[in-house]
PDB file of N, CA and C in Angstrom:
ATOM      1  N   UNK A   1     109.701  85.849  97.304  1.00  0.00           N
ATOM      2  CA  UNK A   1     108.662  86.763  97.728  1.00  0.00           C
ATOM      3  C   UNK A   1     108.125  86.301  99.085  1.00  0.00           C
ATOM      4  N   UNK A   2     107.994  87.195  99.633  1.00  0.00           N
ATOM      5  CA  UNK A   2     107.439  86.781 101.134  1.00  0.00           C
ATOM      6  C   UNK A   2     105.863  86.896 101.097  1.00  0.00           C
ATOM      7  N   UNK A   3     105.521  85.819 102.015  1.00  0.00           N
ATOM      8  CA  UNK A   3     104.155  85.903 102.150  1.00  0.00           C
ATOM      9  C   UNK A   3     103.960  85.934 103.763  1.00  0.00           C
ATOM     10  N   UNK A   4     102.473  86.370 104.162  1.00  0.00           N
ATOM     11  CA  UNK A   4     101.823  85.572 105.323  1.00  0.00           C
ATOM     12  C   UNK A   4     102.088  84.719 105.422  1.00  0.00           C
ATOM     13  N   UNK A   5     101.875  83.478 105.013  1.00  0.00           N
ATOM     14  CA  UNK A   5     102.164  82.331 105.075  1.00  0.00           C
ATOM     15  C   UNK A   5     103.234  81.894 105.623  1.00  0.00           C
ATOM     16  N   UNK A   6     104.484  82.278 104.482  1.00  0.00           N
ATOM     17  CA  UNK A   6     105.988  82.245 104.970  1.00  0.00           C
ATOM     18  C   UNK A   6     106.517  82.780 106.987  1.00  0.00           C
ATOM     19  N   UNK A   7     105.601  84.207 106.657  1.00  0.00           N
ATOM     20  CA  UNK A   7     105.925  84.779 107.957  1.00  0.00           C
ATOM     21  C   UNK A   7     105.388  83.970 109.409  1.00  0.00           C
ATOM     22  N   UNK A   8     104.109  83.688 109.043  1.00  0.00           N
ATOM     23  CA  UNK A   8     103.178  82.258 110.230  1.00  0.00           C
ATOM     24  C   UNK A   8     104.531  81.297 110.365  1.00  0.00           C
ATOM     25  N   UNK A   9     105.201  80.753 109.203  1.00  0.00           N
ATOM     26  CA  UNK A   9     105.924  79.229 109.730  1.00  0.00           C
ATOM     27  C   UNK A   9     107.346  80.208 110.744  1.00  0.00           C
ATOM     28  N   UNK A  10     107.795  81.108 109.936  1.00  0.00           N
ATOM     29  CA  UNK A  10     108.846  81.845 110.783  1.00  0.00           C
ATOM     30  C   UNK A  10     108.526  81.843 112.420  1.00  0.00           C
ATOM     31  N   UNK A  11     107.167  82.502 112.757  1.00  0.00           N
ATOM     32  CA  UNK A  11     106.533  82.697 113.715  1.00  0.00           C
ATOM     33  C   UNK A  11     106.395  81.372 114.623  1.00  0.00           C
ATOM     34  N   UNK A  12     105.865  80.264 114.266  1.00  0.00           N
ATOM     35  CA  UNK A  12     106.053  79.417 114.374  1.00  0.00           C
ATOM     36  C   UNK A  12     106.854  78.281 115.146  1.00  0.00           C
ATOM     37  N   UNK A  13     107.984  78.920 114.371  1.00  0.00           N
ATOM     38  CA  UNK A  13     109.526  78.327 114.999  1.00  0.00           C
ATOM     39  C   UNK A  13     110.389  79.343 115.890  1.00  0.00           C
ATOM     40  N   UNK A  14     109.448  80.713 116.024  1.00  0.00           N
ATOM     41  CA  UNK A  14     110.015  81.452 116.659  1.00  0.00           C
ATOM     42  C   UNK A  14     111.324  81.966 116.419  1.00  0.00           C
ATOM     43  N   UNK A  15     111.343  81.666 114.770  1.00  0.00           N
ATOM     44  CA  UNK A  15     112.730  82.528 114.415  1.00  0.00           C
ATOM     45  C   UNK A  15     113.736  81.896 114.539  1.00  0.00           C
ATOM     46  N   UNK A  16     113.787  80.499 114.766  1.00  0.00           N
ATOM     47  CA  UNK A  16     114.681  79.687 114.712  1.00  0.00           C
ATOM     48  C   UNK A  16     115.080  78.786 113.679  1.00  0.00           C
ATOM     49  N   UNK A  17     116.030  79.496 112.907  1.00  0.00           N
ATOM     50  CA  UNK A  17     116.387  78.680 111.841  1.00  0.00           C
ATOM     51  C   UNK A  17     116.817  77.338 111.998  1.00  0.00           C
ATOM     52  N   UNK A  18     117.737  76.758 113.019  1.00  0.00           N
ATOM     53  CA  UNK A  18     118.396  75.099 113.249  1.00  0.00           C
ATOM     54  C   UNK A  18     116.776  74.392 113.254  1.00  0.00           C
ATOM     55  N   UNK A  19     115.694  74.725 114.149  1.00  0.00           N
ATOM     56  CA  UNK A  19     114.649  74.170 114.460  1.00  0.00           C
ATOM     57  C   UNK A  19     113.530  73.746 113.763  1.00  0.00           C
ATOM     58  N   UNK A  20     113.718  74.905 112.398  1.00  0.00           N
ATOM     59  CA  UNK A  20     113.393  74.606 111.182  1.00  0.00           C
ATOM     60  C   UNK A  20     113.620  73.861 110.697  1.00  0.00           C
ATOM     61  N   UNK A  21     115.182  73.329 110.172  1.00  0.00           N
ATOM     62  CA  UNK A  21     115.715  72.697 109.628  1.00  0.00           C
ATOM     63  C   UNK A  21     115.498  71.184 109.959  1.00  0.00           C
ATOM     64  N   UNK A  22     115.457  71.193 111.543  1.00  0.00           N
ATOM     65  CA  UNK A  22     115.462  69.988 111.785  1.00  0.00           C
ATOM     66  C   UNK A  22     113.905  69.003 111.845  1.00  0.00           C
ATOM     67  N   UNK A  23     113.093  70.087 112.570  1.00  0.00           N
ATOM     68  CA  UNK A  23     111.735  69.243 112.547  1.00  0.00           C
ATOM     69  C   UNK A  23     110.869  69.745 111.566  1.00  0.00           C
ATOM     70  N   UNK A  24     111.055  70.497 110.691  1.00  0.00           N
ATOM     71  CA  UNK A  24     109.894  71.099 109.091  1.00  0.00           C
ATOM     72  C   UNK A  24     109.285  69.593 109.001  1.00  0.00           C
ATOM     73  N   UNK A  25     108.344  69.676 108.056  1.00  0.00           N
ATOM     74  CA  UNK A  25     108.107  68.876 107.925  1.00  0.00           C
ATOM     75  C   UNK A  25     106.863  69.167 106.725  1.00  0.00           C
ATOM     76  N   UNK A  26     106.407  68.696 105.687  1.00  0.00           N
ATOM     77  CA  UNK A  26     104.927  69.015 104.491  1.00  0.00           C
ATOM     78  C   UNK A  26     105.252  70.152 104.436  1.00  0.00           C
ATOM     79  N   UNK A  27     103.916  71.127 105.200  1.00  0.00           N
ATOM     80  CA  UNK A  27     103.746  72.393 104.526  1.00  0.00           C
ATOM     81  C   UNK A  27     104.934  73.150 105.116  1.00  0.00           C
ATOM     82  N   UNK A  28     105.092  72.851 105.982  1.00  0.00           N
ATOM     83  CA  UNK A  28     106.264  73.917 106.950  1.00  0.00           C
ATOM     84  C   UNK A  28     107.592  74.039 106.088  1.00  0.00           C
ATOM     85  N   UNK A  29     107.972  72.511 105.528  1.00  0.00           N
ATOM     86  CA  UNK A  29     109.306  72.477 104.980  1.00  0.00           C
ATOM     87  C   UNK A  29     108.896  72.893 103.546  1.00  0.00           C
ATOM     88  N   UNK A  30     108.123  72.952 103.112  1.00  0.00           N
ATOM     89  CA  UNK A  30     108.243  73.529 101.398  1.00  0.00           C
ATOM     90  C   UNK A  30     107.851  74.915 100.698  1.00  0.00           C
ATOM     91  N   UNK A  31     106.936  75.631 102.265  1.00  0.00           N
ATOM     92  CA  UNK A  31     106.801  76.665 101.674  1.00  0.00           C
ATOM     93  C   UNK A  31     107.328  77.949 102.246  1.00  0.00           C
ATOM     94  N   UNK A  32     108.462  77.456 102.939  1.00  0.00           N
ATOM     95  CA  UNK A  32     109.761  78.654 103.151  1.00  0.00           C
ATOM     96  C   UNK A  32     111.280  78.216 103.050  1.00  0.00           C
ATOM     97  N   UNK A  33     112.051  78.850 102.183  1.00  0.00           N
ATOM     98  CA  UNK A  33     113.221  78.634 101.924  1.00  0.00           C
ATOM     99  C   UNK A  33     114.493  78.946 102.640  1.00  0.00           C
ATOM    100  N   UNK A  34     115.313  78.841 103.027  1.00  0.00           N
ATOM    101  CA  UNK A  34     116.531  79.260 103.820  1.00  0.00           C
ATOM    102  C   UNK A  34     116.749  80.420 103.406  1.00  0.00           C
ATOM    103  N   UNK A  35     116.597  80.821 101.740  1.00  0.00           N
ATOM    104  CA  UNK A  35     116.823  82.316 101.586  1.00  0.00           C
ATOM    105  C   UNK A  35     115.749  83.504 102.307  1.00  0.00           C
ATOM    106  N   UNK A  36     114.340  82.557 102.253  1.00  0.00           N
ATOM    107  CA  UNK A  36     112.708  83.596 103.016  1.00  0.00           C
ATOM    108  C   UNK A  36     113.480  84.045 104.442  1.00  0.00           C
ATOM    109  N   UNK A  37     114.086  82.814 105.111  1.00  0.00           N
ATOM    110  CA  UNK A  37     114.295  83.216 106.597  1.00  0.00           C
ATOM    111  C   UNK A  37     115.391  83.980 106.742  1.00  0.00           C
ATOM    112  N   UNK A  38     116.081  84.070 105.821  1.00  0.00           N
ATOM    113  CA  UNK A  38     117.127  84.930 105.933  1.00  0.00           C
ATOM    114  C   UNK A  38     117.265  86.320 105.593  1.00  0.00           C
ATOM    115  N   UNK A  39     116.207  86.292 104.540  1.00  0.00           N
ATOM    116  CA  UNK A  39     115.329  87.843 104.157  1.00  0.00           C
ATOM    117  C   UNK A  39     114.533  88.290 105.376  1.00  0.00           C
ATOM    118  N   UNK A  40     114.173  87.735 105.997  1.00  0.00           N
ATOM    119  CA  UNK A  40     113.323  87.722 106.895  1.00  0.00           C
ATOM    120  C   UNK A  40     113.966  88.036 108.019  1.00  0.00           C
ATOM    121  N   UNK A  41     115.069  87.550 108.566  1.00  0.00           N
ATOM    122  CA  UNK A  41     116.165  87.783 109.509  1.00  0.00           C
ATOM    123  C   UNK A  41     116.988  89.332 109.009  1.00  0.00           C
ATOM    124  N   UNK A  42     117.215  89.925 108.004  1.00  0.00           N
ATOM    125  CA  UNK A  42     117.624  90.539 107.222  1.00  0.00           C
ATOM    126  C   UNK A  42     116.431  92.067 107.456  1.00  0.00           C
ATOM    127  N   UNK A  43     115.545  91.946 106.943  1.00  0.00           N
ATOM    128  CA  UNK A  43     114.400  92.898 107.284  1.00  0.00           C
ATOM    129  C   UNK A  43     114.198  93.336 108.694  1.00  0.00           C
ATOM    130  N   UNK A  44     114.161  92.013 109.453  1.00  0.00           N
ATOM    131  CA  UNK A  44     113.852  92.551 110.359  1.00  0.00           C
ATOM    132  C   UNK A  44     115.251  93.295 111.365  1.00  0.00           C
ATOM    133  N   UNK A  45     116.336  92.860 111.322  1.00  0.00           N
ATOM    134  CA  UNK A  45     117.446  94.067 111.945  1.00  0.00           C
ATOM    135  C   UNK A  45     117.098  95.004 110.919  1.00  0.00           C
ATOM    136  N   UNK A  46     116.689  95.111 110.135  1.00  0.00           N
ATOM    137  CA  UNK A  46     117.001  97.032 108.945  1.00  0.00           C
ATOM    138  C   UNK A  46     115.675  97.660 109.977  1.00  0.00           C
ATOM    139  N   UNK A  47     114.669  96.727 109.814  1.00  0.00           N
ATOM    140  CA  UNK A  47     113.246  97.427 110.459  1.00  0.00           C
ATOM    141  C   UNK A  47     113.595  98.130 112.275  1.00  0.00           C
ATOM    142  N   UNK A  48     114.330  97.191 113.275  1.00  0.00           N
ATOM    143  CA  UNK A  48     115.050  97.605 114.716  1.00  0.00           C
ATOM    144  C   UNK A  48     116.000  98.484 114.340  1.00  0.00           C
ATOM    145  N   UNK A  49     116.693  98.652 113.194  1.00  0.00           N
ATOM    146  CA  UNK A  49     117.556  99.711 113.278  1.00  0.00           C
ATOM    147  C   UNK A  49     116.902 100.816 113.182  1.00  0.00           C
ATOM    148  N   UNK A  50     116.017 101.122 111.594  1.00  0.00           N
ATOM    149  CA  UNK A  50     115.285 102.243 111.809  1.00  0.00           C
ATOM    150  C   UNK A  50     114.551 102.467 113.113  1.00  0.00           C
ATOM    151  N   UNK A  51     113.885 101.870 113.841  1.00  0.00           N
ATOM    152  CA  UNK A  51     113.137 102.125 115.070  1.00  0.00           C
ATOM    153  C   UNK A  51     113.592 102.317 116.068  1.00  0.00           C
ATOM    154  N   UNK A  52     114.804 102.117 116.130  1.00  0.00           N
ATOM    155  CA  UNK A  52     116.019 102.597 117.497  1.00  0.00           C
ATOM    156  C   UNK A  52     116.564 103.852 116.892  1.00  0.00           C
ATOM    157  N   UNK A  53     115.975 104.409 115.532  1.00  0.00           N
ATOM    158  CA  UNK A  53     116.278 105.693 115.471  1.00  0.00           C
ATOM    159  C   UNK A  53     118.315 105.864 114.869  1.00  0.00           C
ATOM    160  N   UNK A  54     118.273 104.241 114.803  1.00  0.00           N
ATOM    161  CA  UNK A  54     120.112 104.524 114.220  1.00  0.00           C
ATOM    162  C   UNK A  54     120.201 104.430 112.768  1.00  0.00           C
ATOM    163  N   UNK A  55     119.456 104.964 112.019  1.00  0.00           N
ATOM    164  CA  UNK A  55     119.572 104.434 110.567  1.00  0.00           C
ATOM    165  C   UNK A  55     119.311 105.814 109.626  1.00  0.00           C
ATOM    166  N   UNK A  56     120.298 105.730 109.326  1.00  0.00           N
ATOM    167  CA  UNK A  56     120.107 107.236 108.372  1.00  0.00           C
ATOM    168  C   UNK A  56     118.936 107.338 107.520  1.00  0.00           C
ATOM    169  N   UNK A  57     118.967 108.086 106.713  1.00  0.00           N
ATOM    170  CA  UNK A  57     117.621 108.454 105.852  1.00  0.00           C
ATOM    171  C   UNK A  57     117.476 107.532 104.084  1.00  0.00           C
ATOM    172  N   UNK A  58     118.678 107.460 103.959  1.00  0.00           N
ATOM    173  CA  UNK A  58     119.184 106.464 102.768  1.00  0.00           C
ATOM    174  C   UNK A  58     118.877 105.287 102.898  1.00  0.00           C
ATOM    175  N   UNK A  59     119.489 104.304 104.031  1.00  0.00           N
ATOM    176  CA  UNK A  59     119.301 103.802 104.379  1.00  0.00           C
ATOM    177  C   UNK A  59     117.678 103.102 104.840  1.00  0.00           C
ATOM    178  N   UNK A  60     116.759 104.000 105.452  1.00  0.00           N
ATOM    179  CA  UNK A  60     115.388 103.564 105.430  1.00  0.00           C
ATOM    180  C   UNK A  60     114.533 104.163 104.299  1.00  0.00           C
ATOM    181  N   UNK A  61     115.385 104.823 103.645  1.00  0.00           N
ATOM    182  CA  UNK A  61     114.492 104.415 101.863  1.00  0.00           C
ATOM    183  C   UNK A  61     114.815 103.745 101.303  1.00  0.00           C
ATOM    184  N   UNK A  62     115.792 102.986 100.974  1.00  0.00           N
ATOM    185  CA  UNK A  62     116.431 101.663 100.755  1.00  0.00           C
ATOM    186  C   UNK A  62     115.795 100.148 100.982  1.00  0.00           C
ATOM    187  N   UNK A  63     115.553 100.461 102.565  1.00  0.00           N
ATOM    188  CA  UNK A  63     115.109  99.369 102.990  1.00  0.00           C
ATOM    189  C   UNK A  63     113.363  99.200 102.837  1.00  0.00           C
ATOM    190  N   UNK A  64     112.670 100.187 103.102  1.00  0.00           N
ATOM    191  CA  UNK A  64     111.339 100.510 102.594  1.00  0.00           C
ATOM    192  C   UNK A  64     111.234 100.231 100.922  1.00  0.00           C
ATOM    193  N   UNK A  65     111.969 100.185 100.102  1.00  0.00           N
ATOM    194  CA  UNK A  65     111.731  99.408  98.725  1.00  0.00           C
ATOM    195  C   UNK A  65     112.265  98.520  98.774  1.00  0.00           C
ATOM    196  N   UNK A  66     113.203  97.963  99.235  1.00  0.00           N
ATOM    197  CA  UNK A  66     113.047  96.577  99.856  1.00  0.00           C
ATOM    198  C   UNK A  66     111.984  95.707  99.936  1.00  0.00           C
ATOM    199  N   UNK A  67     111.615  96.321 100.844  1.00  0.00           N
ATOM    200  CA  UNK A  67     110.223  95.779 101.319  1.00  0.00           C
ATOM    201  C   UNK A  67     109.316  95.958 100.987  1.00  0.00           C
ATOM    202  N   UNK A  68     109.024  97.051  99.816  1.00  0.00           N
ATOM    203  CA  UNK A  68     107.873  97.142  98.681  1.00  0.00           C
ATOM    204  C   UNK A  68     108.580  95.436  97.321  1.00  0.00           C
ATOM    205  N   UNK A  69     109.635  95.274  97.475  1.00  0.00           N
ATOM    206  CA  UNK A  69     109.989  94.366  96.448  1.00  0.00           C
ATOM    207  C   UNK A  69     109.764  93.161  96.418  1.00  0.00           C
ATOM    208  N   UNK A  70     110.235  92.828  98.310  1.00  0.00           N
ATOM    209  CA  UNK A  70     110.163  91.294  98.346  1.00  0.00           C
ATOM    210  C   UNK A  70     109.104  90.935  99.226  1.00  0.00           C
ATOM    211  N   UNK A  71     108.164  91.621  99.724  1.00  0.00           N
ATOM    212  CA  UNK A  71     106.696  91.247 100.134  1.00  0.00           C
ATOM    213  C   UNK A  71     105.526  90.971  99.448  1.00  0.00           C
ATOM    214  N   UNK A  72     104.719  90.073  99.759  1.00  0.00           N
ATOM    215  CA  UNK A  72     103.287  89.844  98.541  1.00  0.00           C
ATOM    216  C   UNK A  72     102.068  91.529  98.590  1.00  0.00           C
ATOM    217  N   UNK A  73     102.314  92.081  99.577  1.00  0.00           N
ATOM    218  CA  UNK A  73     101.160  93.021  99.898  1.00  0.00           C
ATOM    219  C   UNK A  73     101.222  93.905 100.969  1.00  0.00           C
ATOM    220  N   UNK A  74     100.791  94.339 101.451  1.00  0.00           N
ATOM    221  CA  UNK A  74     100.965  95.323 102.689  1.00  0.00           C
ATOM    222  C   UNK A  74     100.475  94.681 104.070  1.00  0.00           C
ATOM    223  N   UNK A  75      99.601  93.593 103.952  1.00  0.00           N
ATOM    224  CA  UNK A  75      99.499  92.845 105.004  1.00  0.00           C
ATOM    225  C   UNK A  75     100.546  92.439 105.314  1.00  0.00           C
ATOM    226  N   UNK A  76     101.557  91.490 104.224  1.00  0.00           N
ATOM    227  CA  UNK A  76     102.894  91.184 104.761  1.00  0.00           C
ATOM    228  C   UNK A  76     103.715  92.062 105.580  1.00  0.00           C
ATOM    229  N   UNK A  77     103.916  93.077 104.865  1.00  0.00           N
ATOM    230  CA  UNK A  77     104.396  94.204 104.951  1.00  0.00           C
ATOM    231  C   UNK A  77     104.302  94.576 106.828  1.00  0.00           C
ATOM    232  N   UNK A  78     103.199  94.445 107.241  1.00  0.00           N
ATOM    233  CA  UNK A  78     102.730  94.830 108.412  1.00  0.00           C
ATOM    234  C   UNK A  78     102.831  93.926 109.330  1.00  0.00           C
ATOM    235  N   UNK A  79     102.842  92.868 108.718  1.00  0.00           N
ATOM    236  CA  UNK A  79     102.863  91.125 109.622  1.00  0.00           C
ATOM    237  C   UNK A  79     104.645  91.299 110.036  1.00  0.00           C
ATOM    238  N   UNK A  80     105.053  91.660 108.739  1.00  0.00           N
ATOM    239  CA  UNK A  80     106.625  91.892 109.584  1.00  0.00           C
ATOM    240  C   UNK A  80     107.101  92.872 110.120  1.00  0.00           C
ATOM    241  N   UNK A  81     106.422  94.348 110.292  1.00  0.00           N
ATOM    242  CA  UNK A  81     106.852  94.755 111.181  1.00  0.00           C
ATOM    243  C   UNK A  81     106.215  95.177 112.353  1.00  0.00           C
ATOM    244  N   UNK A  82     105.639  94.012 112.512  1.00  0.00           N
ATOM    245  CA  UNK A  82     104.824  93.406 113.952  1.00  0.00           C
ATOM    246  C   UNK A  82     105.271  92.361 114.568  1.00  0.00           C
ATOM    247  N   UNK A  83     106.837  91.575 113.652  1.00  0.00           N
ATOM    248  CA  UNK A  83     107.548  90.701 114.716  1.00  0.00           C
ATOM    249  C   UNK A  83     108.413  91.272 115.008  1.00  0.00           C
ATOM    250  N   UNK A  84     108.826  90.561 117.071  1.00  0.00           N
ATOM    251  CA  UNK A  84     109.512  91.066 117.423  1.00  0.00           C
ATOM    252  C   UNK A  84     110.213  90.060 118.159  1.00  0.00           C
TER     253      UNK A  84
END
């Protein structure tokens, strides 16, 4: 499940998974998983596709319960598609 939280350390590292890996450290390294950043990496091309207008209609109802599934709330919800 994604949180704020999760999305801040993403933010953080600026989306850099190696950089993660290498300097995490307490809170940074335990409360996001390789699978969060990859959901997270994952969401956000579905979210640029719909918004470049290339994504069929299936497709961004798909991904919109998606993202009703694996987010904590609608703040999340909004926190991610406010990175860019």
């Amino acid at each position: 499940m994604l949180t704020l939280d999760k999305l801040n350390i993403y933010r953080r590292f600026d989306g850099d998974l190696d950089g993660w890996a290498r300097l995490a450290n307490g809170h940074d390294a335990t409360d996001i998983t390789d699978t969060d950043w990859l959901l997270i990496e994952e969401l956000r091309q579905g979210l640029d596709l719909i918004a470049a207008g290339q994504a069929s209609q299936t497709f961004t109802a798909s991904l919109e319960s998606r993202l009703l599934h694996t987010t904590a709330d609608e703040a999340t919800r909004q926190a991610l598609r406010a990175l860019r």
